[in-house]
PDB file of N, CA and C in Angstrom:
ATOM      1  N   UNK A   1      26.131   7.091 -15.719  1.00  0.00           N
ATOM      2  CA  UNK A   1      25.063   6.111 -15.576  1.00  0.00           C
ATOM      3  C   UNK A   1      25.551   4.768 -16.094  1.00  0.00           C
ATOM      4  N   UNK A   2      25.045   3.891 -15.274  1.00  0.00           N
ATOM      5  CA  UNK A   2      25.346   2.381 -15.806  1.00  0.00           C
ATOM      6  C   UNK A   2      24.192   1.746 -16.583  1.00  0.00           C
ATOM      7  N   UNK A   3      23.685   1.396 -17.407  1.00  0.00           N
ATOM      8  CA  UNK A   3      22.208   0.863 -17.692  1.00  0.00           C
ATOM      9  C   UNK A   3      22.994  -0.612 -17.762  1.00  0.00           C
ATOM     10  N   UNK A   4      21.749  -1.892 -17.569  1.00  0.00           N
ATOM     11  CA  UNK A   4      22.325  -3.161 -18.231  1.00  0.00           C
ATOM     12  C   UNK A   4      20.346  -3.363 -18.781  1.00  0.00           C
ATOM     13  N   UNK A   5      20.843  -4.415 -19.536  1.00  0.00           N
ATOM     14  CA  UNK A   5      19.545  -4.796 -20.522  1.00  0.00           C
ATOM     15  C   UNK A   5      19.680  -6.327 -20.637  1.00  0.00           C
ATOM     16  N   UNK A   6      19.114  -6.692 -20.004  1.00  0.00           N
ATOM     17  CA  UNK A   6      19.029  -8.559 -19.944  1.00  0.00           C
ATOM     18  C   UNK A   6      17.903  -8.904 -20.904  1.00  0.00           C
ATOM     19  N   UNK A   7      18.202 -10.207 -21.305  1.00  0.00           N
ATOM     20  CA  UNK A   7      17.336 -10.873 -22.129  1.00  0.00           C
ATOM     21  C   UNK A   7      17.471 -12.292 -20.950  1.00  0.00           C
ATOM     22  N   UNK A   8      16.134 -12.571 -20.842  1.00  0.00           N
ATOM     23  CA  UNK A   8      16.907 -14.076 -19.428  1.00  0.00           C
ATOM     24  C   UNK A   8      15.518 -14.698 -20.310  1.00  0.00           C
ATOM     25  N   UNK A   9      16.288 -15.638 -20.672  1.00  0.00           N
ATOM     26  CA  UNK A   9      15.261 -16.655 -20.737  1.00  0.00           C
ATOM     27  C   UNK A   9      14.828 -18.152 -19.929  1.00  0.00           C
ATOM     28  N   UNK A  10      13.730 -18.106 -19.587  1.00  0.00           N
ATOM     29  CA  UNK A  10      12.936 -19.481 -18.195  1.00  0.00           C
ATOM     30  C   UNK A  10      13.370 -20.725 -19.220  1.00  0.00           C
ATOM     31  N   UNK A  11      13.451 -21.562 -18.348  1.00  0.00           N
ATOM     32  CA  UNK A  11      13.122 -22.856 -18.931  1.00  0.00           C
ATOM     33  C   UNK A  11      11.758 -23.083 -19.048  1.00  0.00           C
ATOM     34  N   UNK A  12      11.389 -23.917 -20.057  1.00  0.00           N
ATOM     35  CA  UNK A  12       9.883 -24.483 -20.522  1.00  0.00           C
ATOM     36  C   UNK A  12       9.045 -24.258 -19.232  1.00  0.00           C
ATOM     37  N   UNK A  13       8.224 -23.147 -19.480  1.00  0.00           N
ATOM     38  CA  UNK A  13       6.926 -23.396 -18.314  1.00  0.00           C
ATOM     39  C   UNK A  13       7.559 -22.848 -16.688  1.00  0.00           C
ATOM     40  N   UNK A  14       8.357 -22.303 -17.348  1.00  0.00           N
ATOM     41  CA  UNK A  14       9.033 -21.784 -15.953  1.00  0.00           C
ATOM     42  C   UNK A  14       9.349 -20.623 -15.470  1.00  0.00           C
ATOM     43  N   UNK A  15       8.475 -19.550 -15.774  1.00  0.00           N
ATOM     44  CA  UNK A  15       8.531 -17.809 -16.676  1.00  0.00           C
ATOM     45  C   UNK A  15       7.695 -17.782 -14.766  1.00  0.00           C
ATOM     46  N   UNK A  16       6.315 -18.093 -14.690  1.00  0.00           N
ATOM     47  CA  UNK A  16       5.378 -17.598 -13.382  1.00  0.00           C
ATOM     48  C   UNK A  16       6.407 -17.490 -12.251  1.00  0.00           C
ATOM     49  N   UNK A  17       7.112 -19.219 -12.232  1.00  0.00           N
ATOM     50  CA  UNK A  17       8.303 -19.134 -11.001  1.00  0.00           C
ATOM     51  C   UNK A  17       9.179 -18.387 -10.614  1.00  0.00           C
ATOM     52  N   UNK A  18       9.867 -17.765 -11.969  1.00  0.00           N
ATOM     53  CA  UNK A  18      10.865 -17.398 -12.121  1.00  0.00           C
ATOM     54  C   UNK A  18      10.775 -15.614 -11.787  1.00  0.00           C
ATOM     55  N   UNK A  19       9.723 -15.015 -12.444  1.00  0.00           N
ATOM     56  CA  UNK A  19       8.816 -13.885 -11.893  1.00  0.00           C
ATOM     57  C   UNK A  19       8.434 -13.627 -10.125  1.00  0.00           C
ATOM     58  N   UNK A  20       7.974 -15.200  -9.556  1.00  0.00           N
ATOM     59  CA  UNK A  20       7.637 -14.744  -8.137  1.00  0.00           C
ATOM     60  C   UNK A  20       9.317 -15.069  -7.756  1.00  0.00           C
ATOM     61  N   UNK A  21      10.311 -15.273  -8.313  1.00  0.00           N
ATOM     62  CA  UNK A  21      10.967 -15.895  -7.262  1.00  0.00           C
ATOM     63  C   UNK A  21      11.938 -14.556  -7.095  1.00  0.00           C
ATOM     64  N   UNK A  22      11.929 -13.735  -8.184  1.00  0.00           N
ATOM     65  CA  UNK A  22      12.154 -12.074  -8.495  1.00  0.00           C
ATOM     66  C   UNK A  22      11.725 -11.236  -7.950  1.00  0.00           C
ATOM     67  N   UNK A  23      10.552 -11.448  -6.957  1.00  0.00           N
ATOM     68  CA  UNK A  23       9.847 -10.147  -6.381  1.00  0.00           C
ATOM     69  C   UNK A  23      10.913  -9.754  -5.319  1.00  0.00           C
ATOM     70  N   UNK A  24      11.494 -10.686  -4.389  1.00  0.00           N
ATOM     71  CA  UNK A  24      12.401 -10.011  -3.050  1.00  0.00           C
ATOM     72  C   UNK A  24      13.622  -9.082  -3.511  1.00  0.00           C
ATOM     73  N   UNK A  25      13.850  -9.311  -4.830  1.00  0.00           N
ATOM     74  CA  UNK A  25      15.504  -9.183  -5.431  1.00  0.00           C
ATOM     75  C   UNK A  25      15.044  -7.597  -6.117  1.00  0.00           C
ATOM     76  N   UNK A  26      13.732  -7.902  -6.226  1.00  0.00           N
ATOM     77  CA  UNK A  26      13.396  -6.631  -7.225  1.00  0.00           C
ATOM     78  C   UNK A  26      13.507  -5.219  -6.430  1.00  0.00           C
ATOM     79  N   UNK A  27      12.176  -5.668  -5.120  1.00  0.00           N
ATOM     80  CA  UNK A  27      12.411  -4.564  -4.612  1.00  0.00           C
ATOM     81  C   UNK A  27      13.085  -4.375  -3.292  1.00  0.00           C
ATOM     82  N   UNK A  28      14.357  -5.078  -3.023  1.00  0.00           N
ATOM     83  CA  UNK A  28      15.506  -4.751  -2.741  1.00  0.00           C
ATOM     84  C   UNK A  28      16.266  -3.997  -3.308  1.00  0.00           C
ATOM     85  N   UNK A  29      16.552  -4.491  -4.553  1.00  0.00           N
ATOM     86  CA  UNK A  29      17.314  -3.881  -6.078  1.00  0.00           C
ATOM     87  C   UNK A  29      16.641  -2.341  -5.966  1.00  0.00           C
ATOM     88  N   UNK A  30      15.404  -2.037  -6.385  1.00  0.00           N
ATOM     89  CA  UNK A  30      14.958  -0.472  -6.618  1.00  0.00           C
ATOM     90  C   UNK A  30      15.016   0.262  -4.430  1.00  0.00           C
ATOM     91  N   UNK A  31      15.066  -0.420  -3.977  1.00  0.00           N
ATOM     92  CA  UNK A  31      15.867   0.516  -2.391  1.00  0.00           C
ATOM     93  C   UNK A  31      17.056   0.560  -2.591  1.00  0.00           C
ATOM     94  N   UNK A  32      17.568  -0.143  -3.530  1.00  0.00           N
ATOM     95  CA  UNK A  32      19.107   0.296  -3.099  1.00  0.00           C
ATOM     96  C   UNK A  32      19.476   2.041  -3.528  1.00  0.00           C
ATOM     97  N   UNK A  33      20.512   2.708  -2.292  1.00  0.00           N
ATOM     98  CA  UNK A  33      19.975   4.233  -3.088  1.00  0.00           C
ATOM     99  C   UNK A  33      20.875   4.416  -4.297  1.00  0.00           C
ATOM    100  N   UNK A  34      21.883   3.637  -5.408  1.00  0.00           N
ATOM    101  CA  UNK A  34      22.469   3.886  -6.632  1.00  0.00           C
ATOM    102  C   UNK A  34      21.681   3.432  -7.642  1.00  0.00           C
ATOM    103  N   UNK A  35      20.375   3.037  -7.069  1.00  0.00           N
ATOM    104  CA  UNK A  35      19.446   2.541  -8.264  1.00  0.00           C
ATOM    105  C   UNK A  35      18.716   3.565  -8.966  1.00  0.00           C
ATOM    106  N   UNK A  36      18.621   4.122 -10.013  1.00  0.00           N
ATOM    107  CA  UNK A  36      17.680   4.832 -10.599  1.00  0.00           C
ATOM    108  C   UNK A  36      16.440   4.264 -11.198  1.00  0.00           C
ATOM    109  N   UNK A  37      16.238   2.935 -11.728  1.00  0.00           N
ATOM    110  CA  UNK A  37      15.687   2.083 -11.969  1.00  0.00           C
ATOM    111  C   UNK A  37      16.184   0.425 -12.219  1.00  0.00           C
ATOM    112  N   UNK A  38      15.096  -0.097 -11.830  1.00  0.00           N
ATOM    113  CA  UNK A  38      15.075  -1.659 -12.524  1.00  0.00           C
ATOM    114  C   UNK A  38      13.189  -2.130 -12.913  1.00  0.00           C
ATOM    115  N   UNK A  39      13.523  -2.201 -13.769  1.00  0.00           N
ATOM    116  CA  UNK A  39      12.160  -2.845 -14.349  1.00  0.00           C
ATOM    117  C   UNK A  39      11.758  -4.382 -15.393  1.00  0.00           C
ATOM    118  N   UNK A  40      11.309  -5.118 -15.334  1.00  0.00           N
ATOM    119  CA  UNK A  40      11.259  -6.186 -15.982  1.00  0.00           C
ATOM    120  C   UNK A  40       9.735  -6.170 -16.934  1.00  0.00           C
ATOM    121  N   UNK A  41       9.933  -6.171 -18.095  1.00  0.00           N
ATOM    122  CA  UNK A  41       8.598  -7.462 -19.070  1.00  0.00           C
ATOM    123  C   UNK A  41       8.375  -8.036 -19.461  1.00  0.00           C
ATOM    124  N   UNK A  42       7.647  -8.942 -20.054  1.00  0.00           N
ATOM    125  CA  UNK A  42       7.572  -9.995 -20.335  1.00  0.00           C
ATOM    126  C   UNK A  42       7.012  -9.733 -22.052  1.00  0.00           C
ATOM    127  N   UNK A  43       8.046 -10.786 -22.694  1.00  0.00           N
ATOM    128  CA  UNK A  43       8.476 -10.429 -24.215  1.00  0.00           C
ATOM    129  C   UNK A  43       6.987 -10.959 -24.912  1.00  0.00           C
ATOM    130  N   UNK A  44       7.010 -10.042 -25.667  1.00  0.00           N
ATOM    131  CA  UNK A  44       5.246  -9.657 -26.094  1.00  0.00           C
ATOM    132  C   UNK A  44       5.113 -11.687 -27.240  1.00  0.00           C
ATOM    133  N   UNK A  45       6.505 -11.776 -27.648  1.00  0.00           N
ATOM    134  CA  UNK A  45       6.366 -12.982 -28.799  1.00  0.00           C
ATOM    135  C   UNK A  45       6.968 -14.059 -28.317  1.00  0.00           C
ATOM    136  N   UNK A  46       7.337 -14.025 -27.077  1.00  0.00           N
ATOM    137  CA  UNK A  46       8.268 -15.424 -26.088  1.00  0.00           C
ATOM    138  C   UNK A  46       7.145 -15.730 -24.791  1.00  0.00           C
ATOM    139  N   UNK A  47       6.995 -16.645 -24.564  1.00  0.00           N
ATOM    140  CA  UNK A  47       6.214 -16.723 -23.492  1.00  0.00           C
ATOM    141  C   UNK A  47       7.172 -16.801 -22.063  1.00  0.00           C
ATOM    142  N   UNK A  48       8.218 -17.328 -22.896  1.00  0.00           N
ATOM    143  CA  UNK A  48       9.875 -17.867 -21.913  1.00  0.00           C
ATOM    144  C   UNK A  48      10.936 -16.742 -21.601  1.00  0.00           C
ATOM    145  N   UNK A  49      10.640 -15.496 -22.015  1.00  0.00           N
ATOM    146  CA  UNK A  49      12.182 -14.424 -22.438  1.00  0.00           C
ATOM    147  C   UNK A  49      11.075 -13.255 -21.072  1.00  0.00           C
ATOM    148  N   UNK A  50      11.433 -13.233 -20.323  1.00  0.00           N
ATOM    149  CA  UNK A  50      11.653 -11.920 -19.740  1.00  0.00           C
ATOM    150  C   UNK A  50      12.870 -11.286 -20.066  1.00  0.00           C
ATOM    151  N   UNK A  51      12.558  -9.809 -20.536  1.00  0.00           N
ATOM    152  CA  UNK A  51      13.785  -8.424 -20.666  1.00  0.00           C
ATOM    153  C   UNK A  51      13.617  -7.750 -19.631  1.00  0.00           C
ATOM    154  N   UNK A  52      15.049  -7.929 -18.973  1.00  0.00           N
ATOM    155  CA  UNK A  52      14.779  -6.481 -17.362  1.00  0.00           C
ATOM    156  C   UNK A  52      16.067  -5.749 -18.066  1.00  0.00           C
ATOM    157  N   UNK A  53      15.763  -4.018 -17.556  1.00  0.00           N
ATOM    158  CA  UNK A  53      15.694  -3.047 -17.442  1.00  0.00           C
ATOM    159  C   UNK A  53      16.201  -2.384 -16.222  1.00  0.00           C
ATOM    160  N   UNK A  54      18.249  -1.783 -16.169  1.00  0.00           N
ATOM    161  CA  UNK A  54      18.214  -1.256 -14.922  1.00  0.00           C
ATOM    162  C   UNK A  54      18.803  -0.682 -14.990  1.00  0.00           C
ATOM    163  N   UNK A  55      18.717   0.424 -14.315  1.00  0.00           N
ATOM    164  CA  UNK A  55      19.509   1.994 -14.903  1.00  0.00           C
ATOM    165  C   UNK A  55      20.506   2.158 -12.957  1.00  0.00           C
ATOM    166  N   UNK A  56      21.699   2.201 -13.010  1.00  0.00           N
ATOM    167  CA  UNK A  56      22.345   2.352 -11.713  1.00  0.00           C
ATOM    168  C   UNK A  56      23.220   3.992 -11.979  1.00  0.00           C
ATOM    169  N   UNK A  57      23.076   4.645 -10.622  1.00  0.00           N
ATOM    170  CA  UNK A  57      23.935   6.016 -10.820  1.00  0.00           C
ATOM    171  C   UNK A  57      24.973   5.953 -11.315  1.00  0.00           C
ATOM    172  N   UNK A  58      26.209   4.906 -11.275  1.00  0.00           N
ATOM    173  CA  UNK A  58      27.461   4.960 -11.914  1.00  0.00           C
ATOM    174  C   UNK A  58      28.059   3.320 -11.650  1.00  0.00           C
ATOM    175  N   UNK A  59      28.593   3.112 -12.125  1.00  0.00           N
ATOM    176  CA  UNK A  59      29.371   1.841 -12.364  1.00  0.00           C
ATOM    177  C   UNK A  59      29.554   1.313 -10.451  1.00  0.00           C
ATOM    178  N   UNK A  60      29.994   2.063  -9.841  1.00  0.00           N
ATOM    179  CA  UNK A  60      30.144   1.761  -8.452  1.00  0.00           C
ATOM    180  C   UNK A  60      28.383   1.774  -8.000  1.00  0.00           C
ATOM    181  N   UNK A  61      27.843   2.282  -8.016  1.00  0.00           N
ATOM    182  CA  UNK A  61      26.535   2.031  -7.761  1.00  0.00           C
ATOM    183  C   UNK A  61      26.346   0.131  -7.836  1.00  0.00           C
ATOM    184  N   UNK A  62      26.214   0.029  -9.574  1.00  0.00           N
ATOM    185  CA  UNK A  62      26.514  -1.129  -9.466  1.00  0.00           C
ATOM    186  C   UNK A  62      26.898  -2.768  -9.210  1.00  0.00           C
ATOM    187  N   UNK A  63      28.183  -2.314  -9.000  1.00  0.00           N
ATOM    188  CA  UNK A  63      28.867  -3.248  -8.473  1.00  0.00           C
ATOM    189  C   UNK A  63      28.982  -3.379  -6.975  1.00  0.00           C
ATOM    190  N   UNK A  64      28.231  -2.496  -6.426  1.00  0.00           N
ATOM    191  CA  UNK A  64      27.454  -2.708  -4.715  1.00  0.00           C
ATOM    192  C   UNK A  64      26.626  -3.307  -4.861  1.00  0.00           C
ATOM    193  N   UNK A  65      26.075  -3.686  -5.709  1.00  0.00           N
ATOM    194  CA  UNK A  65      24.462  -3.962  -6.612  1.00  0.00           C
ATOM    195  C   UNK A  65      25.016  -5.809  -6.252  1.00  0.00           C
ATOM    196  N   UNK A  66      25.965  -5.752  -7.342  1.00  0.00           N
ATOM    197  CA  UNK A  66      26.342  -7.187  -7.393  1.00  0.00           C
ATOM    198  C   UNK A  66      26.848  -8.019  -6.306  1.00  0.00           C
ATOM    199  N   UNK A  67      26.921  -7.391  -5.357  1.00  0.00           N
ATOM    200  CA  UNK A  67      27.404  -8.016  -3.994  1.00  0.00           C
ATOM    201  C   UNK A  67      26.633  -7.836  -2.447  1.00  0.00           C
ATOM    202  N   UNK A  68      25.619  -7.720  -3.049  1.00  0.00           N
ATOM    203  CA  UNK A  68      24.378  -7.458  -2.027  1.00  0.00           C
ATOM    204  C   UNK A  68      24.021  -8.745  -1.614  1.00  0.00           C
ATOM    205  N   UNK A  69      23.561  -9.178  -0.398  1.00  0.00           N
ATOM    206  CA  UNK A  69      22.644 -10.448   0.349  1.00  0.00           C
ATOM    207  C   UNK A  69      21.640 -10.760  -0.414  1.00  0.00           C
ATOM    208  N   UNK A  70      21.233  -9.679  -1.388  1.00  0.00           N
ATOM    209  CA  UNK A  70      19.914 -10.382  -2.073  1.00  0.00           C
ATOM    210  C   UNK A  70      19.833 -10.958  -3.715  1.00  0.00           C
ATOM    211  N   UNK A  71      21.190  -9.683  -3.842  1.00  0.00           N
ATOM    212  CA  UNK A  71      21.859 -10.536  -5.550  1.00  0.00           C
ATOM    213  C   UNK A  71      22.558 -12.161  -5.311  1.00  0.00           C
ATOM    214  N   UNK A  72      22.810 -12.095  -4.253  1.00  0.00           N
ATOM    215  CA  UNK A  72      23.891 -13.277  -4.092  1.00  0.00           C
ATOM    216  C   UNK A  72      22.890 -14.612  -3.455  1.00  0.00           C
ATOM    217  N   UNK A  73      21.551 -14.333  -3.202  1.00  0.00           N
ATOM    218  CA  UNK A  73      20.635 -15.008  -2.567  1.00  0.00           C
ATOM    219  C   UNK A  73      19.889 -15.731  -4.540  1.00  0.00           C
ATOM    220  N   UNK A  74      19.571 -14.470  -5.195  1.00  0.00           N
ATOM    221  CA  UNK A  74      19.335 -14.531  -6.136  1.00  0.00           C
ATOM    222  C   UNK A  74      19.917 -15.651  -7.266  1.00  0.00           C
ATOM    223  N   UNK A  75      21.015 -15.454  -6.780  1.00  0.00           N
ATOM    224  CA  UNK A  75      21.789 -16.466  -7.993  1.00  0.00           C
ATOM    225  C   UNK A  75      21.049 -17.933  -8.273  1.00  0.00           C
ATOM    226  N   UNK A  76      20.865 -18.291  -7.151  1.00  0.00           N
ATOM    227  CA  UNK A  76      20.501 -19.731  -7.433  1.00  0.00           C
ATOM    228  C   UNK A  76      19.028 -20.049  -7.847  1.00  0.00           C
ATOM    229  N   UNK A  77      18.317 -19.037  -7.874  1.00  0.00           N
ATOM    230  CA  UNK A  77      17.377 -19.391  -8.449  1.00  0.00           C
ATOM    231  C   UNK A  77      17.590 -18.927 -10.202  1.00  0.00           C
ATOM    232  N   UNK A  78      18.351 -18.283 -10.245  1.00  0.00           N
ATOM    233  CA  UNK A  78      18.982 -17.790 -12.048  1.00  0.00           C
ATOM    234  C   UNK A  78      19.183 -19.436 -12.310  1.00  0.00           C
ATOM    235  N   UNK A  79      20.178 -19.455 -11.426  1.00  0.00           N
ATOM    236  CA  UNK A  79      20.597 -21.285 -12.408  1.00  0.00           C
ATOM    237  C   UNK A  79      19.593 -22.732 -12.307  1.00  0.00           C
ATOM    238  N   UNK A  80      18.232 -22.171 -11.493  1.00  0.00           N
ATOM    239  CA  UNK A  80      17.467 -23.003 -11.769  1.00  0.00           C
ATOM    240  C   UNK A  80      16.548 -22.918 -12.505  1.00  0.00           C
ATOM    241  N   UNK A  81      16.380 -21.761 -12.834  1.00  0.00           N
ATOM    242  CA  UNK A  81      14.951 -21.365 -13.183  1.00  0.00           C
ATOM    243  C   UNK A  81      15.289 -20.927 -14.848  1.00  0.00           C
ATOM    244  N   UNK A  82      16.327 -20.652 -14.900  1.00  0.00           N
ATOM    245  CA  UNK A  82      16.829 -19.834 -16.203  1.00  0.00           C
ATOM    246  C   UNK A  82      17.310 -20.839 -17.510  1.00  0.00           C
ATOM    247  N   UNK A  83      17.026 -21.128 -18.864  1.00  0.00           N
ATOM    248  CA  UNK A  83      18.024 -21.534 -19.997  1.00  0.00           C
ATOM    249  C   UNK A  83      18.899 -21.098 -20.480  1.00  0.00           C
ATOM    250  N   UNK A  84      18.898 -19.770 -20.838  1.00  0.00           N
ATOM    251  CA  UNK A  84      19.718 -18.479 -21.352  1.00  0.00           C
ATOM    252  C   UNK A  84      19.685 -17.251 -20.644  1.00  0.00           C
ATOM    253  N   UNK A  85      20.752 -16.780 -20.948  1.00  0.00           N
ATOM    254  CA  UNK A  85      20.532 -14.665 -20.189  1.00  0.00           C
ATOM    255  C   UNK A  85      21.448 -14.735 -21.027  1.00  0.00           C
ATOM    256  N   UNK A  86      21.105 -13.460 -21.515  1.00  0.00           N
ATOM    257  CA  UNK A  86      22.347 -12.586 -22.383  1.00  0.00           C
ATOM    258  C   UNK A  86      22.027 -11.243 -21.650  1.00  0.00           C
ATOM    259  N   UNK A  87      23.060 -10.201 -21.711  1.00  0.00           N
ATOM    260  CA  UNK A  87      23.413  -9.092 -21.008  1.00  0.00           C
ATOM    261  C   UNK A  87      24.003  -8.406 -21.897  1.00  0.00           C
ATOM    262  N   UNK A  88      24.147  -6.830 -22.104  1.00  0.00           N
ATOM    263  CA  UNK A  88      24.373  -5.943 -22.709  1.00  0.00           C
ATOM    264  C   UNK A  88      24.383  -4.895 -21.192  1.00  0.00           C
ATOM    265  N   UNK A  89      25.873  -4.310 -20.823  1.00  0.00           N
ATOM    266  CA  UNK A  89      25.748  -3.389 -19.821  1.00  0.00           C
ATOM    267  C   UNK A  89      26.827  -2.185 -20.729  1.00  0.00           C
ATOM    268  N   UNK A  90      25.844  -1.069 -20.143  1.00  0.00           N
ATOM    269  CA  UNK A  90      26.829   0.111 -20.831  1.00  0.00           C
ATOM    270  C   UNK A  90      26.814   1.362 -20.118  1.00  0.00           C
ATOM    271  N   UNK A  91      28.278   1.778 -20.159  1.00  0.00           N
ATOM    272  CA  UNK A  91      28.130   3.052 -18.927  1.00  0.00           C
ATOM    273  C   UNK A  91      28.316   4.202 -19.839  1.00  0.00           C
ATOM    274  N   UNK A  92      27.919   5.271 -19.512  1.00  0.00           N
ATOM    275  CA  UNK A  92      27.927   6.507 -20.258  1.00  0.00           C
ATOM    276  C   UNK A  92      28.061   7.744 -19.369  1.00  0.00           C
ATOM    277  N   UNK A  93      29.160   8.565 -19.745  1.00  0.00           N
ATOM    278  CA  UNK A  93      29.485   9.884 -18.788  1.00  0.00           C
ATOM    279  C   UNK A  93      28.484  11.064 -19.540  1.00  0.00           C
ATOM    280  N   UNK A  94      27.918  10.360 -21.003  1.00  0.00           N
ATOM    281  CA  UNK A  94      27.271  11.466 -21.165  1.00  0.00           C
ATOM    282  C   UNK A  94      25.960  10.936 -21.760  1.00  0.00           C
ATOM    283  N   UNK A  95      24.974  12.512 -21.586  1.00  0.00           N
ATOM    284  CA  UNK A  95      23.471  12.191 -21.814  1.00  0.00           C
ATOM    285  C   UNK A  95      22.741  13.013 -22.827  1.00  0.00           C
ATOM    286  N   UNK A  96      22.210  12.583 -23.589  1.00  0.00           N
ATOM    287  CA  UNK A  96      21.153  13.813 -24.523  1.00  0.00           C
ATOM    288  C   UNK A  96      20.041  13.607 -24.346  1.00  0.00           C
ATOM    289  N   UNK A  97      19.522  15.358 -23.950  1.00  0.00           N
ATOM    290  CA  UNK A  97      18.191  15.229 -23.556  1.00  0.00           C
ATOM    291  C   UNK A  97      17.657  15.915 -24.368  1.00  0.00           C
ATOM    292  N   UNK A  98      16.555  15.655 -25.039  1.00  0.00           N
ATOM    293  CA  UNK A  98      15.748  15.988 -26.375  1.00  0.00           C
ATOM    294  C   UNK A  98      13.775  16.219 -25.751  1.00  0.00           C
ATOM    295  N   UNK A  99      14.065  17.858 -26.355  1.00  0.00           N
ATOM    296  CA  UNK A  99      12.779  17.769 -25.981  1.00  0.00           C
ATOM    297  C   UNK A  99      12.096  18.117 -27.572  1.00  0.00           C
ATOM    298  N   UNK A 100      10.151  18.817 -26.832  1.00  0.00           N
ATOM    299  CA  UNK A 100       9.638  18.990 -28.113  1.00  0.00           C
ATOM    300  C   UNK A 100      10.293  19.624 -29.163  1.00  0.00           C
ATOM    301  N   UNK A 101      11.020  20.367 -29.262  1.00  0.00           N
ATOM    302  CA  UNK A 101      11.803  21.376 -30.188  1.00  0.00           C
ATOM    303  C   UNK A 101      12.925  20.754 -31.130  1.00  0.00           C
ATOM    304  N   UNK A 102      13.206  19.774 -30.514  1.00  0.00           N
ATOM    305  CA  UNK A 102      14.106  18.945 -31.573  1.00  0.00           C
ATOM    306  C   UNK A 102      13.308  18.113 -32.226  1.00  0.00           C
ATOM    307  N   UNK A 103      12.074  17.571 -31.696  1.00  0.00           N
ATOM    308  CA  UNK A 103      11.270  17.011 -32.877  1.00  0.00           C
ATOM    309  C   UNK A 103      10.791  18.072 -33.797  1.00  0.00           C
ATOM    310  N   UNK A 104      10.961  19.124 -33.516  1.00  0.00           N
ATOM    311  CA  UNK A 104       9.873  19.745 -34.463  1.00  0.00           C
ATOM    312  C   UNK A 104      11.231  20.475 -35.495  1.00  0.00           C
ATOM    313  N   UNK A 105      12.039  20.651 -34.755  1.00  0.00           N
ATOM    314  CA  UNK A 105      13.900  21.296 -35.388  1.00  0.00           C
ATOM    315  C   UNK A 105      15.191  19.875 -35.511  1.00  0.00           C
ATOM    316  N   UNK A 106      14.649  18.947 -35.809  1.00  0.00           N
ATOM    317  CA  UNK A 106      15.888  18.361 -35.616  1.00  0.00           C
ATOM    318  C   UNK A 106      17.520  18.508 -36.465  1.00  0.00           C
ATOM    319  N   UNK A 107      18.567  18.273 -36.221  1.00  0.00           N
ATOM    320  CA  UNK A 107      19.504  18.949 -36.308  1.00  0.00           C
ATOM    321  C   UNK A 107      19.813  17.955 -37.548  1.00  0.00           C
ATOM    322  N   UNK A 108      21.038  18.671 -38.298  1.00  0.00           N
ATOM    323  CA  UNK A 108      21.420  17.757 -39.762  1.00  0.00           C
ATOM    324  C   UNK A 108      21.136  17.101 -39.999  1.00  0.00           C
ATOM    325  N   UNK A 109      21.067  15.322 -40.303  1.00  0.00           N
ATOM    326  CA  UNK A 109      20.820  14.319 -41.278  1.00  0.00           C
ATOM    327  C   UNK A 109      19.040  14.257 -40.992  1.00  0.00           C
ATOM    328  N   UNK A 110      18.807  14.283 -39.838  1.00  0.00           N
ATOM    329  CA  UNK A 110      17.403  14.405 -39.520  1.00  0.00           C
ATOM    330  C   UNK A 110      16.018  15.328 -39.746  1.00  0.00           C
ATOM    331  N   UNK A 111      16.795  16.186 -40.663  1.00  0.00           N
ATOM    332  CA  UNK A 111      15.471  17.113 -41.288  1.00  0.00           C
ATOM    333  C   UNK A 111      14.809  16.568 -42.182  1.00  0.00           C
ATOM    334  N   UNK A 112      14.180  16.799 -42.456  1.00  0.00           N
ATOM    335  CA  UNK A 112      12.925  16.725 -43.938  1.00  0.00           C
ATOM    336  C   UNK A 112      13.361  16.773 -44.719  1.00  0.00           C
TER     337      UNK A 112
END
């Protein structure tokens, strides 16, 4: 899995625009079929910081991602609409899945 975790921040007063100008890219982005998710919200203490949220099947998933008609359509409204983005992308071959039983058993440092 690939996840990335954006922090994008609008310029002053520029968060509504920047949101509609995201809807074509969005759900393009979640048809694409290496997408497992993409989701965006809006930061509970920034009025300016949308955090999106996008989980791709594997690194090649991805980077089909990044060279799509609608990422590449996308760009220019990033450099108009945007002050900052910071990015955090991380791929992982492996997963832990935790259900009720490890809350109720959790393993070494995490007991009671």
């Amino acid at each position: 899995m690939k996840f990335i975790t954006g922090w994008l921040t609008c310029r002053a007063g520029m968060r509504d625009e920047f949101l509609a100008a995201m809807e074509p890219h969005i759900a393009s982005t979640r048809a694409e079929p290496g997408c497992v998710f993409f989701e965006y919200h809006r930061h509970k203490d920034d009025e300016d910081v949308v955090v999106l949220i996008e989980g791709f099947r594997d690194a090649e998933a991805h980077d089909f991602h990044r060279h799509t008609p609608h990422m590449m359509a996308m760009q220019a409204d990033v450099r108009r609409l945007l002050a900052k983005l910071s990015v955090i992308e991380t791929v992982s071959d492996e997963v832990a899945r935790y259900d009720l039983d490890f809350i109720a058993n959790p393993p070494g440092p995490y007991r009671p």
